[in-house]
N, C-alpha and C. Protein backbone atom coordinates (compact mmCIF):
# COMPACT_ATOMS: atom_id res chain seq x y z
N UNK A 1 35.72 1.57 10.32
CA UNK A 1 35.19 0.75 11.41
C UNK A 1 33.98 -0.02 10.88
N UNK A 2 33.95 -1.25 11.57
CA UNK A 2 32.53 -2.12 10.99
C UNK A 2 31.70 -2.06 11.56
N UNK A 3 30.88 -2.04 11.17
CA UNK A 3 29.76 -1.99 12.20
C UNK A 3 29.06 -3.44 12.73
N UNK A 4 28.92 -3.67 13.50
CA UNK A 4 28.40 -4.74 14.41
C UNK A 4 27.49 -4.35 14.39
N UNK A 5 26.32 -5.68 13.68
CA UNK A 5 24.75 -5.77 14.51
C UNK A 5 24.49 -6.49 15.01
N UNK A 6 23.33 -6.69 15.95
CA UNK A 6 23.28 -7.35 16.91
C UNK A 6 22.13 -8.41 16.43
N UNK A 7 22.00 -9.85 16.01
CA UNK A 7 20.35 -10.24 15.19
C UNK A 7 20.44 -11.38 16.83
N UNK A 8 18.97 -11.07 17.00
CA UNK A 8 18.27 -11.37 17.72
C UNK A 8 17.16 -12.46 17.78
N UNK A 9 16.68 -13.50 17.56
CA UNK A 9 15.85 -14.57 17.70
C UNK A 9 14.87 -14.53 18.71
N UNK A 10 13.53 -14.32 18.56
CA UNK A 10 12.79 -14.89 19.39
C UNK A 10 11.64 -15.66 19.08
N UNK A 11 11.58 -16.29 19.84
CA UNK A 11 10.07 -17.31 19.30
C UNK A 11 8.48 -16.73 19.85
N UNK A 12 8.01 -16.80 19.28
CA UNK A 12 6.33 -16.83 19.47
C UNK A 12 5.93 -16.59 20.53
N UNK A 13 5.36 -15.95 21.29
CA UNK A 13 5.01 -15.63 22.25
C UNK A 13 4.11 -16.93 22.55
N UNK A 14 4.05 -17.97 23.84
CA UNK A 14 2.86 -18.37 23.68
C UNK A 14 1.75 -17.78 24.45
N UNK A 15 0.46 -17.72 23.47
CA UNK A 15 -0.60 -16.92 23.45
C UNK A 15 -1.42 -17.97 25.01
N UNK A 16 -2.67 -17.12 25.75
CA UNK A 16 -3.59 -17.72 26.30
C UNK A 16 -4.52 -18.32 25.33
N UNK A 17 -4.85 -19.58 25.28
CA UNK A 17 -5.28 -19.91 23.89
C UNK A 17 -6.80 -20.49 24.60
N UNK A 18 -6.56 -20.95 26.30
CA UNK A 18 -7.76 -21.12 26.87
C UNK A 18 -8.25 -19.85 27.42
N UNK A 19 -7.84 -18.69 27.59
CA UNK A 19 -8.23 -17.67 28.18
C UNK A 19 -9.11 -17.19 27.20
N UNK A 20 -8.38 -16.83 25.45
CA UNK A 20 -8.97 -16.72 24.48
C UNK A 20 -10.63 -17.43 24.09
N UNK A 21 -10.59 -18.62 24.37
CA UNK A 21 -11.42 -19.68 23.92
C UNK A 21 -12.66 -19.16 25.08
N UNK A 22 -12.32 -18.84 26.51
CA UNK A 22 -12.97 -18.37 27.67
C UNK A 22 -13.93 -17.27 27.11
N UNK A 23 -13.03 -16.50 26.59
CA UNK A 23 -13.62 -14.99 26.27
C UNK A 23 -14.53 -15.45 24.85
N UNK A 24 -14.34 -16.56 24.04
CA UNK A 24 -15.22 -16.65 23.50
C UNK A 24 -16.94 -16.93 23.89
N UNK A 25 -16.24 -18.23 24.69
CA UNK A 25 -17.71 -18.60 25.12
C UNK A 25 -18.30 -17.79 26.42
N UNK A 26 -17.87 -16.75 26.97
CA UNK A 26 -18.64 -15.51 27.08
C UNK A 26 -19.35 -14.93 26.80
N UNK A 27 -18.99 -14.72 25.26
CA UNK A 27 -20.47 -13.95 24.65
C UNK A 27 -21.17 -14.94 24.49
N UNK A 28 -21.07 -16.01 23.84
CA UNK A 28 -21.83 -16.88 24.05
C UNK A 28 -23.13 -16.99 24.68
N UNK A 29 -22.59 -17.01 26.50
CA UNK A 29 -23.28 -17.06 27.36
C UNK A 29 -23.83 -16.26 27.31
N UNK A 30 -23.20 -14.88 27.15
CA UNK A 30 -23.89 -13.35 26.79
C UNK A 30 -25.22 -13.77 26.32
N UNK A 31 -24.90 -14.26 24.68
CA UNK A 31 -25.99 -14.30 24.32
C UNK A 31 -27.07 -15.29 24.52
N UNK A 32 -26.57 -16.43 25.10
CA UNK A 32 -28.13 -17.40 25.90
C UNK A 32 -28.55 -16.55 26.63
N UNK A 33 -28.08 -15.72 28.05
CA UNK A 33 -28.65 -15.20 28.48
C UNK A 33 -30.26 -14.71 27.81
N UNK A 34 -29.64 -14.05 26.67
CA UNK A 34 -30.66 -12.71 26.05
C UNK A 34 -31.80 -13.35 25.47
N UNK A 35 -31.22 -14.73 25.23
CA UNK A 35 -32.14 -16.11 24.87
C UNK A 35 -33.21 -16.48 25.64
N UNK A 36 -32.78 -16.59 27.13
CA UNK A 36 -33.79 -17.09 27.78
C UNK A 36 -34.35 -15.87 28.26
N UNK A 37 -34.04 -14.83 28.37
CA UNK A 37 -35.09 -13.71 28.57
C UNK A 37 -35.62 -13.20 27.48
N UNK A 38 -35.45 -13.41 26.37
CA UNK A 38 -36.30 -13.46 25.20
C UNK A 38 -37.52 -13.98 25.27
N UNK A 39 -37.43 -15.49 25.58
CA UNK A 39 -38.26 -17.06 25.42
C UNK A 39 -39.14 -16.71 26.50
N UNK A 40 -38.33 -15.75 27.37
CA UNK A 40 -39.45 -15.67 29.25
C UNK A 40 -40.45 -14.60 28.50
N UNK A 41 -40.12 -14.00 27.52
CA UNK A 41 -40.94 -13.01 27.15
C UNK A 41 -40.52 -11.78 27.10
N UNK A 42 -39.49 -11.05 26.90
CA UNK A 42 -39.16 -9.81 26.71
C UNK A 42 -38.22 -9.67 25.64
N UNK A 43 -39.38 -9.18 24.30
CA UNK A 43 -39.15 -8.83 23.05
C UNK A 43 -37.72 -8.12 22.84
N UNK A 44 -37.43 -7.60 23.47
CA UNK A 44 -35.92 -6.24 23.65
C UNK A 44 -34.53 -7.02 23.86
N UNK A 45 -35.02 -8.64 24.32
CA UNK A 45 -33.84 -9.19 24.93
C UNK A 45 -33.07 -10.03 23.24
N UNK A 46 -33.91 -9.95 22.35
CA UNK A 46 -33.65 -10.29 20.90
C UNK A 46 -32.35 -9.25 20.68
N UNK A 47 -32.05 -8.42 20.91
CA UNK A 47 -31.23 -7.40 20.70
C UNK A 47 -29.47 -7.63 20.90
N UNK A 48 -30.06 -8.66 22.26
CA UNK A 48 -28.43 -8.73 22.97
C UNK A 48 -28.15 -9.84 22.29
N UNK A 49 -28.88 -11.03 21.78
CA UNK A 49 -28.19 -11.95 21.22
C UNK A 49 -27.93 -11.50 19.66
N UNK A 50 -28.87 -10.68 18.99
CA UNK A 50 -28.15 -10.20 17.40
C UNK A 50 -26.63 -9.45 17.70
N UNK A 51 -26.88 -8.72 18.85
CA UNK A 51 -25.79 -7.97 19.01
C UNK A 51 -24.23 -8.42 19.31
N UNK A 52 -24.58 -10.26 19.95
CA UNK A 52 -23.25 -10.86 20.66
C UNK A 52 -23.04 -11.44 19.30
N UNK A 53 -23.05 -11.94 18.31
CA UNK A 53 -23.06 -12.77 17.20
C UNK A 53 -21.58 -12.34 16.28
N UNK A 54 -21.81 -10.63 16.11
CA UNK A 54 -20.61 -10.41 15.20
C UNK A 54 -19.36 -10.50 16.43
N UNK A 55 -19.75 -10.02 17.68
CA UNK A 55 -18.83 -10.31 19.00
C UNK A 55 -18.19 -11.67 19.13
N UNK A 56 -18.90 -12.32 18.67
CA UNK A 56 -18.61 -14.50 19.03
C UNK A 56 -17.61 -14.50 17.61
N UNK A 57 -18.02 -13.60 16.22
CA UNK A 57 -16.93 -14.16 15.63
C UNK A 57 -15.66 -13.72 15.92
N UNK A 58 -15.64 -12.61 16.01
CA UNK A 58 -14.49 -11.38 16.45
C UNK A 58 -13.42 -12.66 17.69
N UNK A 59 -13.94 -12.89 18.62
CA UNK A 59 -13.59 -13.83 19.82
C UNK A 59 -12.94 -15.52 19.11
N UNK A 60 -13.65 -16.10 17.77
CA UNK A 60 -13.28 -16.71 17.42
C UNK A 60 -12.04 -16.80 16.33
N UNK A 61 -12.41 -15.63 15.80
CA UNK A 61 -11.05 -15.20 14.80
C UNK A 61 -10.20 -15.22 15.63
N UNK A 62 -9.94 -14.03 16.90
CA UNK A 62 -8.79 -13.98 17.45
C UNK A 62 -7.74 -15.43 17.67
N UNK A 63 -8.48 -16.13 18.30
CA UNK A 63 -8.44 -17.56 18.80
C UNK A 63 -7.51 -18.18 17.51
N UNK A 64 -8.49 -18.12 16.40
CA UNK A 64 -7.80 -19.14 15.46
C UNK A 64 -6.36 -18.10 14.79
N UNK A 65 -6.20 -16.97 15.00
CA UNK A 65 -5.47 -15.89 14.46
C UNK A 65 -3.92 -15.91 15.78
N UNK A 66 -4.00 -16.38 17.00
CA UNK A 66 -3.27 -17.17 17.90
C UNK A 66 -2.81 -18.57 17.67
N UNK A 67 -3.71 -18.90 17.11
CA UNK A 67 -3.55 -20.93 17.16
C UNK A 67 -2.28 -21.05 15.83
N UNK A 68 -2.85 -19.59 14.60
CA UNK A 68 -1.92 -19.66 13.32
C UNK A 68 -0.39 -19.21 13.69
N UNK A 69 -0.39 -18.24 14.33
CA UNK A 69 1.41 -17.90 15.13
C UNK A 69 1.58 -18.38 16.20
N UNK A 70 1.00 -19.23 17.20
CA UNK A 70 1.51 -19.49 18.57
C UNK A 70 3.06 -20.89 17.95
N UNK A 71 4.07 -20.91 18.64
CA UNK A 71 4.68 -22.28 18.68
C UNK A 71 4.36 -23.06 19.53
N UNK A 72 3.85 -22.81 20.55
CA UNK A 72 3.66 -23.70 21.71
C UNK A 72 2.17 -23.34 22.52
N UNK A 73 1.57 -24.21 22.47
CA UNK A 73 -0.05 -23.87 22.92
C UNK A 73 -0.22 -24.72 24.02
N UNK A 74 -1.40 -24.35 25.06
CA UNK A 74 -1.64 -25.17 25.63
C UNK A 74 -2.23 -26.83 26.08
N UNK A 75 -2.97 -26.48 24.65
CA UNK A 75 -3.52 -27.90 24.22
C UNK A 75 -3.46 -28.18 22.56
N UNK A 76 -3.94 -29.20 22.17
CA UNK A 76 -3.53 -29.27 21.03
C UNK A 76 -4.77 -28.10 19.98
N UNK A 77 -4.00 -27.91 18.76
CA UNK A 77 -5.06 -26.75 18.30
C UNK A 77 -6.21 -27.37 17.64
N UNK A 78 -5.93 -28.71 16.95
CA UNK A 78 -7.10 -29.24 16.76
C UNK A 78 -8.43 -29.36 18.02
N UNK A 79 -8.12 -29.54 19.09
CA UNK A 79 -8.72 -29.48 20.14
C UNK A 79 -9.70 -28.12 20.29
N UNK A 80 -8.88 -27.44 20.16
CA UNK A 80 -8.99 -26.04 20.59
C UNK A 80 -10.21 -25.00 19.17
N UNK A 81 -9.58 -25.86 17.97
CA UNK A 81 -10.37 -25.04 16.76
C UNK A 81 -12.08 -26.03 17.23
N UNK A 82 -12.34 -27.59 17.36
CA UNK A 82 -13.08 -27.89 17.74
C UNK A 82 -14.08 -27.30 18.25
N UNK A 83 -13.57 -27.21 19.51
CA UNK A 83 -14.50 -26.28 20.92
C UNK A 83 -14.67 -25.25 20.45
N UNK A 84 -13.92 -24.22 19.63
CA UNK A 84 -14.18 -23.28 19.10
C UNK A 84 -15.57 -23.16 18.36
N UNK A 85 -15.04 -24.12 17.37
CA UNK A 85 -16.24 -23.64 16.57
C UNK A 85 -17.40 -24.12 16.93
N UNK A 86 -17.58 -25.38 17.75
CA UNK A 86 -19.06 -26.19 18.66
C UNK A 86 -19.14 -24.56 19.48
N UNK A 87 -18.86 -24.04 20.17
CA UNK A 87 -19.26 -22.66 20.68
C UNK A 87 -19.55 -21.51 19.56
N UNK A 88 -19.36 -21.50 18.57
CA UNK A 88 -19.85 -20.97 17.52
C UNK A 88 -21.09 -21.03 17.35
N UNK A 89 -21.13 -22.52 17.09
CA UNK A 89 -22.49 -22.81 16.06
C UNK A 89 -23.48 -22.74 17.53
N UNK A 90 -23.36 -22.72 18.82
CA UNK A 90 -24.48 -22.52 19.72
C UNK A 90 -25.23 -20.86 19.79
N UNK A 91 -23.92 -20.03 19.62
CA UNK A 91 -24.52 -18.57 19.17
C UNK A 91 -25.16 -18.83 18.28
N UNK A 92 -24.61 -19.25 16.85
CA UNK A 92 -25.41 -18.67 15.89
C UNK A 92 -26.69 -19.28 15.80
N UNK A 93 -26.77 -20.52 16.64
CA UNK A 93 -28.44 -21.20 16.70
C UNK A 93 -29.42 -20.35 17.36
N UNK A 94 -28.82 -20.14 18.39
CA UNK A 94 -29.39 -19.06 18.94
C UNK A 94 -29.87 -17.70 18.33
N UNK A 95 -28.85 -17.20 17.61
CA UNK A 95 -29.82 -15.96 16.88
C UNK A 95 -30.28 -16.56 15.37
N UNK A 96 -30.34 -17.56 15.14
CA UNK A 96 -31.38 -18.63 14.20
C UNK A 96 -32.72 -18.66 14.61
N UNK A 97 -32.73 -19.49 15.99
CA UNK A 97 -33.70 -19.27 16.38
C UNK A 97 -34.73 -18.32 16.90
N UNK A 98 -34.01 -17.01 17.05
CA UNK A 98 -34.97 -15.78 17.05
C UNK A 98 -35.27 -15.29 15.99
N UNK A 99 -34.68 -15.58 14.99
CA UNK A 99 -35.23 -14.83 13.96
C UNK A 99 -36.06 -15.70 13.17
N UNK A 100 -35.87 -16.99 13.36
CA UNK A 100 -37.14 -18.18 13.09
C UNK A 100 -37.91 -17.58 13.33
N UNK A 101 -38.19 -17.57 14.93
CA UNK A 101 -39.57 -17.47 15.62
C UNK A 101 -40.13 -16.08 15.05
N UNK A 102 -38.91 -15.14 14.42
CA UNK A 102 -39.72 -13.77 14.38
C UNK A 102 -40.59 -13.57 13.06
N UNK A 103 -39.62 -14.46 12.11
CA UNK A 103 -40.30 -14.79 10.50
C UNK A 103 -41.05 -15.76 10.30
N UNK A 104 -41.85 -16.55 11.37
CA UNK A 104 -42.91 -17.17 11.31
C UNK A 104 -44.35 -16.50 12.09
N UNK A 105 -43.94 -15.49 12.66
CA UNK A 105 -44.64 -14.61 13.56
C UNK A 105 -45.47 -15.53 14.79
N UNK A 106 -44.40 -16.36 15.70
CA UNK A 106 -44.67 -17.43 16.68
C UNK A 106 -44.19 -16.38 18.08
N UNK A 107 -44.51 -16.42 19.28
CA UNK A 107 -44.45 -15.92 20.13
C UNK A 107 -43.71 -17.29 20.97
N UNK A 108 -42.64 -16.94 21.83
CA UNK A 108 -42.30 -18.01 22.87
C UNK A 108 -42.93 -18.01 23.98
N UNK A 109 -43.27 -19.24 24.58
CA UNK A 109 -43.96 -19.77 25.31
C UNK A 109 -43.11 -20.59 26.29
N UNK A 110 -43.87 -21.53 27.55
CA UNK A 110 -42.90 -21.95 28.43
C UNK A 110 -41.75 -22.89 28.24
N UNK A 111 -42.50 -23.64 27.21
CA UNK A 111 -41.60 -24.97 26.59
C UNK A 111 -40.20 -24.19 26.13
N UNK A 112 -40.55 -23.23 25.87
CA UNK A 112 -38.67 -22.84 24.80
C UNK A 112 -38.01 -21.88 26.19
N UNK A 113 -38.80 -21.49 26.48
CA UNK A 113 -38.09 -20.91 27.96
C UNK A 113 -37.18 -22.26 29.09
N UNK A 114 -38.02 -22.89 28.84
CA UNK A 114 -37.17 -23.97 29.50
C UNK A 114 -36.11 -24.44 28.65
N UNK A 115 -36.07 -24.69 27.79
CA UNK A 115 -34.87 -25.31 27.09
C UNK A 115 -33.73 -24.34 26.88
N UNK A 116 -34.39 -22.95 26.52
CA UNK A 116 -33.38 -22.05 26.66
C UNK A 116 -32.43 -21.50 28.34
N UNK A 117 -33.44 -22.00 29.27
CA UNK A 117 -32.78 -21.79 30.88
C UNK A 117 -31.99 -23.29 30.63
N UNK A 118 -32.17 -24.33 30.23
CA UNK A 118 -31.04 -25.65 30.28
C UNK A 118 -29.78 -25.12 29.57
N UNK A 119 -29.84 -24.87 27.78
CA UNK A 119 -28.86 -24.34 27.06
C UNK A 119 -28.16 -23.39 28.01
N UNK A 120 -28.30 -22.67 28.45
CA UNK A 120 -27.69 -21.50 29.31
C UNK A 120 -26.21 -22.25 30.15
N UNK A 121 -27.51 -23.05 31.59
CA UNK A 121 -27.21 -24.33 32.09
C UNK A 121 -25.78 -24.60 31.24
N UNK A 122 -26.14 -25.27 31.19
CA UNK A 122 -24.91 -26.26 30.22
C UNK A 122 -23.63 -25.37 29.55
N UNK A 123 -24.33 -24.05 28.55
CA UNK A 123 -22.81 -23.91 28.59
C UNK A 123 -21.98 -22.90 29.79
N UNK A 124 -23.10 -22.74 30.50
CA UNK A 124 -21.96 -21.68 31.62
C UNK A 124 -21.32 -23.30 32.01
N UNK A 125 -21.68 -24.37 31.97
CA UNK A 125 -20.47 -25.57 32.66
C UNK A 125 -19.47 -26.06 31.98
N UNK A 126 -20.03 -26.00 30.56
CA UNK A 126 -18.89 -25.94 29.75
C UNK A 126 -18.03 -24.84 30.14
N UNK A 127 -18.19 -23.83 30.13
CA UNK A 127 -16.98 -22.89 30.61
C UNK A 127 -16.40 -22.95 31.85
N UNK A 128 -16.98 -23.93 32.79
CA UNK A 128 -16.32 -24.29 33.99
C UNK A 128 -14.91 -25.00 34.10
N UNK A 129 -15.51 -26.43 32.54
CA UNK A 129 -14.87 -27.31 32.46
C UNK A 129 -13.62 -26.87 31.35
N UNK A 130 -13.65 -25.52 30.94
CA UNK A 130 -12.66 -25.03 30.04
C UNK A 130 -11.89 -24.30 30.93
N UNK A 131 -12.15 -23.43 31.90
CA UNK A 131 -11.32 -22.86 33.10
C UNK A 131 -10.18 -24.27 33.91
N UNK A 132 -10.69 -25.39 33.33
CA UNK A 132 -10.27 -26.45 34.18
C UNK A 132 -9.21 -27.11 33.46
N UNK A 133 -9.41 -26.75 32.16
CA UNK A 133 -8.15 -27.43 31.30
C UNK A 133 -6.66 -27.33 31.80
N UNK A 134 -5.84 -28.34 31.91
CA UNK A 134 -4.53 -28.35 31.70
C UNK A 134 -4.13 -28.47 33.42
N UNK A 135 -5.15 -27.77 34.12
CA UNK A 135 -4.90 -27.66 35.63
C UNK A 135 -5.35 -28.52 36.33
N UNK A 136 -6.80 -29.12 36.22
CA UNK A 136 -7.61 -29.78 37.44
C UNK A 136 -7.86 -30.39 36.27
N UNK A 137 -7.85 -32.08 36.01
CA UNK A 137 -8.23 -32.99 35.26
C UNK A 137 -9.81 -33.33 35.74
N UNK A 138 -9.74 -33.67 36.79
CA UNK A 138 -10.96 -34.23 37.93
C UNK A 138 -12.17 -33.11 37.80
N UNK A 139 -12.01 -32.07 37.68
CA UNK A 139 -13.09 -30.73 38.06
C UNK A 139 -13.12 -30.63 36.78
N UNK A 140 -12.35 -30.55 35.90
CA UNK A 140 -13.16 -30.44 34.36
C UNK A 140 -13.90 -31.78 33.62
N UNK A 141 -13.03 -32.97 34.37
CA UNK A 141 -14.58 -33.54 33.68
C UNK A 141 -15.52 -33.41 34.16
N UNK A 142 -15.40 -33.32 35.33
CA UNK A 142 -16.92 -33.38 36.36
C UNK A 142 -17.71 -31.90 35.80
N UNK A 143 -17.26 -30.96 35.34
CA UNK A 143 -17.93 -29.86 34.93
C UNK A 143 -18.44 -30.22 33.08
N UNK A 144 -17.82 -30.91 32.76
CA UNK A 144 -17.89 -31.39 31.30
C UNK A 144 -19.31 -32.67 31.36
N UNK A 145 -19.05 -33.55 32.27
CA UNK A 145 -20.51 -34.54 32.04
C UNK A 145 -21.00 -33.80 32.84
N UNK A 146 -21.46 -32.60 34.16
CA UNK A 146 -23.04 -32.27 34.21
C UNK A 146 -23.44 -31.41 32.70
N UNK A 147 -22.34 -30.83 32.17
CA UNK A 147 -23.08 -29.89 31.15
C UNK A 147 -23.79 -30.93 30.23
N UNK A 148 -22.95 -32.29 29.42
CA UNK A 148 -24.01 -33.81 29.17
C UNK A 148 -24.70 -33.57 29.74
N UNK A 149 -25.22 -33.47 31.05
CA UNK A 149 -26.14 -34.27 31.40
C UNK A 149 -27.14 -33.32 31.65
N UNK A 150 -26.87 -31.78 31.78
CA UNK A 150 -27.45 -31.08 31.49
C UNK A 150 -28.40 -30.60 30.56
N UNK A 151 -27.92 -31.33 28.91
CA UNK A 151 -28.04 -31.13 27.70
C UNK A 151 -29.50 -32.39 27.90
N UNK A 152 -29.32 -33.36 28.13
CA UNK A 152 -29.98 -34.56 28.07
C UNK A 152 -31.28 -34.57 29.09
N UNK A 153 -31.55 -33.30 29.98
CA UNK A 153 -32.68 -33.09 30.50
C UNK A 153 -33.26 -32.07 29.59
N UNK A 154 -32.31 -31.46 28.63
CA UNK A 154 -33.13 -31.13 27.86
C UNK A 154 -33.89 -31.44 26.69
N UNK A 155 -33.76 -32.73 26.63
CA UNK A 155 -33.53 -33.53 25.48
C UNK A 155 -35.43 -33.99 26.04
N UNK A 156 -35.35 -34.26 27.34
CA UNK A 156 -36.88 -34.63 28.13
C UNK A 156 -37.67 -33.53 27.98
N UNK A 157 -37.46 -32.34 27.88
CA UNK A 157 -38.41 -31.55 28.28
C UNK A 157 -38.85 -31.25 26.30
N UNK A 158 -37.38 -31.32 25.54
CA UNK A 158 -38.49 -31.01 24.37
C UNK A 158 -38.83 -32.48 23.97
N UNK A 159 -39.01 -33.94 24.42
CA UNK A 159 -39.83 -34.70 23.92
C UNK A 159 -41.51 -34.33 25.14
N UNK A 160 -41.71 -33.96 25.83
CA UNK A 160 -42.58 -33.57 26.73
C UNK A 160 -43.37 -32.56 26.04
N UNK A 161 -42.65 -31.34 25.66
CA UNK A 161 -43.41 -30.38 25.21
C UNK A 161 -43.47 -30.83 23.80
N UNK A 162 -43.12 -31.62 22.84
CA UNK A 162 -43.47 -32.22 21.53
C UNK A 162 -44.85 -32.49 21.63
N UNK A 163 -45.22 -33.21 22.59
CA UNK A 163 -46.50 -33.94 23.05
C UNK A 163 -47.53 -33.35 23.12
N UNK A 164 -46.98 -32.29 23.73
CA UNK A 164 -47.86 -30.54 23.83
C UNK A 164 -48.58 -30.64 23.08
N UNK A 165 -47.52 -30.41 22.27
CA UNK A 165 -48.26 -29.81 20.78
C UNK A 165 -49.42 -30.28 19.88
N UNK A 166 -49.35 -31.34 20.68
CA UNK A 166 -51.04 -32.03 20.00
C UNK A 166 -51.47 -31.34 20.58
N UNK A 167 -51.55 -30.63 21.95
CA UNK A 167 -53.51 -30.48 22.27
C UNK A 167 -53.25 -28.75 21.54
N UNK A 168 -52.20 -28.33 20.48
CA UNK A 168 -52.87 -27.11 20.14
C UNK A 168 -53.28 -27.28 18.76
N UNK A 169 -54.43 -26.21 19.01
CA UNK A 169 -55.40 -26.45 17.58
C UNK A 169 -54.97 -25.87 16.79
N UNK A 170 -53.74 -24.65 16.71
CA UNK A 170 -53.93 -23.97 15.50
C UNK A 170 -53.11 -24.48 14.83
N UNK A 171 -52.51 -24.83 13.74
CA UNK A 171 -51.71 -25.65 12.91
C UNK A 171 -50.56 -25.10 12.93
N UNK A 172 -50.63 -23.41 12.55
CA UNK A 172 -48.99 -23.05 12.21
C UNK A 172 -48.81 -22.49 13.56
N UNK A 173 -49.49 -22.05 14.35
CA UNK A 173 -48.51 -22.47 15.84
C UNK A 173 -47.76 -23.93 16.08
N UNK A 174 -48.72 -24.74 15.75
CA UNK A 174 -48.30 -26.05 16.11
C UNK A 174 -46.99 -26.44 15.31
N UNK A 175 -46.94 -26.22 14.24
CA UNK A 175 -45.69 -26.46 13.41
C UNK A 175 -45.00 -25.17 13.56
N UNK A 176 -44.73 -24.27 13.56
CA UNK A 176 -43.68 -23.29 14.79
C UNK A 176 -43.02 -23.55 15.13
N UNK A 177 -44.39 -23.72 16.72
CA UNK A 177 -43.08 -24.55 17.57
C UNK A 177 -42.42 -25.63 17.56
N UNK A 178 -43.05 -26.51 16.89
CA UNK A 178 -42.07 -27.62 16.81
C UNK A 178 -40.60 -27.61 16.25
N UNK A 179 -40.72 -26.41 14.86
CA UNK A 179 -39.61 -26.23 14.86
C UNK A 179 -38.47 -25.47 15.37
N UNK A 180 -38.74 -24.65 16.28
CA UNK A 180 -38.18 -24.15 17.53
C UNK A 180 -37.76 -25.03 18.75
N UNK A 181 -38.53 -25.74 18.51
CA UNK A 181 -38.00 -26.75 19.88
C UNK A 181 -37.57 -28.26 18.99
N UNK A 182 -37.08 -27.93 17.67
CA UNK A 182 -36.17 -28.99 17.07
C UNK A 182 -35.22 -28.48 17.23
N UNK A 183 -35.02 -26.87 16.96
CA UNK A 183 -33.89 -26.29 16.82
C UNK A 183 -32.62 -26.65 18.57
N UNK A 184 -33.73 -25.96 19.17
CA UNK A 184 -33.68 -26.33 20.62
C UNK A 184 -32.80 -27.82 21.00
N UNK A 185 -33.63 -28.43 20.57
CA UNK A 185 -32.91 -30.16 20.86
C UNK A 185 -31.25 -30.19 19.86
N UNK A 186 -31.37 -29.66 18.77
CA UNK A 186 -30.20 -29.78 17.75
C UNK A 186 -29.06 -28.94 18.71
N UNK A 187 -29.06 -27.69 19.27
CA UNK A 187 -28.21 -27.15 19.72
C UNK A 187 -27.78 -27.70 21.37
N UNK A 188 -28.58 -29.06 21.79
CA UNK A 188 -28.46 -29.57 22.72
C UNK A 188 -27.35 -30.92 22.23
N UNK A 189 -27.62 -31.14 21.23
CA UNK A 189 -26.18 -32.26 20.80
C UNK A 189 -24.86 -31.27 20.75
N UNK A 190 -25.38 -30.42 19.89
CA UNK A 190 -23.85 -29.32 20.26
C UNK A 190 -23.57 -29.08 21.24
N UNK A 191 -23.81 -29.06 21.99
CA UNK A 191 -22.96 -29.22 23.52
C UNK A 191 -22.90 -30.65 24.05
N UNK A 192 -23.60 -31.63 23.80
CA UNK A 192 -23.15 -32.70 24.45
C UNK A 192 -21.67 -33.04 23.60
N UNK A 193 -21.48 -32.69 22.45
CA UNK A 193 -20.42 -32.59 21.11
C UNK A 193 -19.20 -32.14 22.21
N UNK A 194 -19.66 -30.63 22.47
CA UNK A 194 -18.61 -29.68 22.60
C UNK A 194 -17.86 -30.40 23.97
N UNK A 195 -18.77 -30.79 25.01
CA UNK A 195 -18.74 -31.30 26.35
C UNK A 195 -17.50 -32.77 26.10
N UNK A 196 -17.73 -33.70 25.08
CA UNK A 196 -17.63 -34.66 25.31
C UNK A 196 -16.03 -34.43 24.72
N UNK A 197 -15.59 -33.17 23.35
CA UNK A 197 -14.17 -32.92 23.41
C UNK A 197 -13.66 -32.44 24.28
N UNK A 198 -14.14 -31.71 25.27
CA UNK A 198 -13.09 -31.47 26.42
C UNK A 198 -12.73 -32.54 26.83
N UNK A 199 -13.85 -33.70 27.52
CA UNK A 199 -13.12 -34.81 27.99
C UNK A 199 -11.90 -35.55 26.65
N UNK A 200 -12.43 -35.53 26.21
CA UNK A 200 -11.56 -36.16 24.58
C UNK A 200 -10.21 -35.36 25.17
N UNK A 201 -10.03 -33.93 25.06
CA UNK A 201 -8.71 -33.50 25.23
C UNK A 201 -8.16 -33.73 26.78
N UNK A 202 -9.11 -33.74 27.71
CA UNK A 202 -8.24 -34.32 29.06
C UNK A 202 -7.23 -35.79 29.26
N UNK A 203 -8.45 -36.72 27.99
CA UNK A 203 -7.72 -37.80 28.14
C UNK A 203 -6.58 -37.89 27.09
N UNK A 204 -6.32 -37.24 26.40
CA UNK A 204 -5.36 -37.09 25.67
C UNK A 204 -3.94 -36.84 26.47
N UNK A 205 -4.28 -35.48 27.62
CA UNK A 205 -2.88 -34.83 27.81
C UNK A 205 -2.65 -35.80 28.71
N UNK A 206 -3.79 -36.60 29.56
CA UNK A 206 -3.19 -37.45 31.18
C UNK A 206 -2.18 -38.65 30.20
């Protein structure tokens, strides 16, 4: 008797590749959070953003470790590795910037507290406008330019507090902070970046 086998074909599961991308910029947020209660002043909150960092890559591997076996994705993966990694590089500025401030021995003050409550801002809307992909065209851009425009009041407050910085006398405070609140402004183009490919990929799929 022969034996009959049975071969079977199946394709790729397709993966949540925005759900994935979601759970990235989670920790993310995780870690602004720990950012702006850092900057408000509580030394301990340095902890949660070292701690979300190896978490943000873990979240990003997965992502690109989906994007390499999926056949069929929701958006395109170039799109998708993009946003990825612009949500990357906002963690890792973030625990850049604490450990700046900690190896220059600078204390945060109101100016970085504010920029760090905008950064926050902005990307919890970025993640509004990523919940919005593929479904609501209209609600993700509109969640995509306030996080712009979000980014770009922050853009006022560190030319404002730049200004500051003349009336302080001590020098390496003064140069500190400035470079804390360069850093600040730099991770504010990364999201107007990250913001402006979502719209990039909305107008792609309409």
């Amino acid at each position: 008797m022969t034996a009959h086998r049975n071969h079977r074909w199946f394709l790729p599961e397709t993966p949540d590749a925005i759900g994935l991308l979601r759970r990235q910029t989670a920790v993310t947020i995780e870690a602004l959070e720990g950012l702006k209660a850092w900057a408000e002043g509580d030394a301990s909150a340095a902890e949660i953003v070292r701690e979300a960092e190896p978490r943000g890559d873990a979240a990003k591997r997965d992502l690109l470790n989906a994007l390499r076996e999926a056949f069929i994705l929701q958006m395109e993966p170039e799109d998708l590795f993009t946003l990825s990694r612009g949500i990357d590089w906002i963690l890792n500025h973030a625990r850049d910037l604490i450990e700046e401030a900690q190896a220059m021995g600078v204390s945060p003050g109101p100016g970085l507290a504010a920029m760090a409550a905008l950064l926050l801002e902005a990307t919890r809307q970025i993640d509004d406008a990523i919940a919005q992909l593929g479904s609501d065209d209209e609600a993700c851009t509109t969640a995509a330019d306030a996080a712009i425009k979000t980014a770009r009041r922050l853009e006022h407050v560190y030319y404002a507090e730049t200004a500051k910085l003349l009336e302080v006398d001590d020098i390496r405070t003064r140069i500190s902070l400035r470079e804390l609140y360069r850093r600040c402004d730099l991770v504010s183009h990364i999201v107007v970046d990250v913001a402006e490919r979502v719209v990039y990929a909305v107008v792609k799929e309409s």
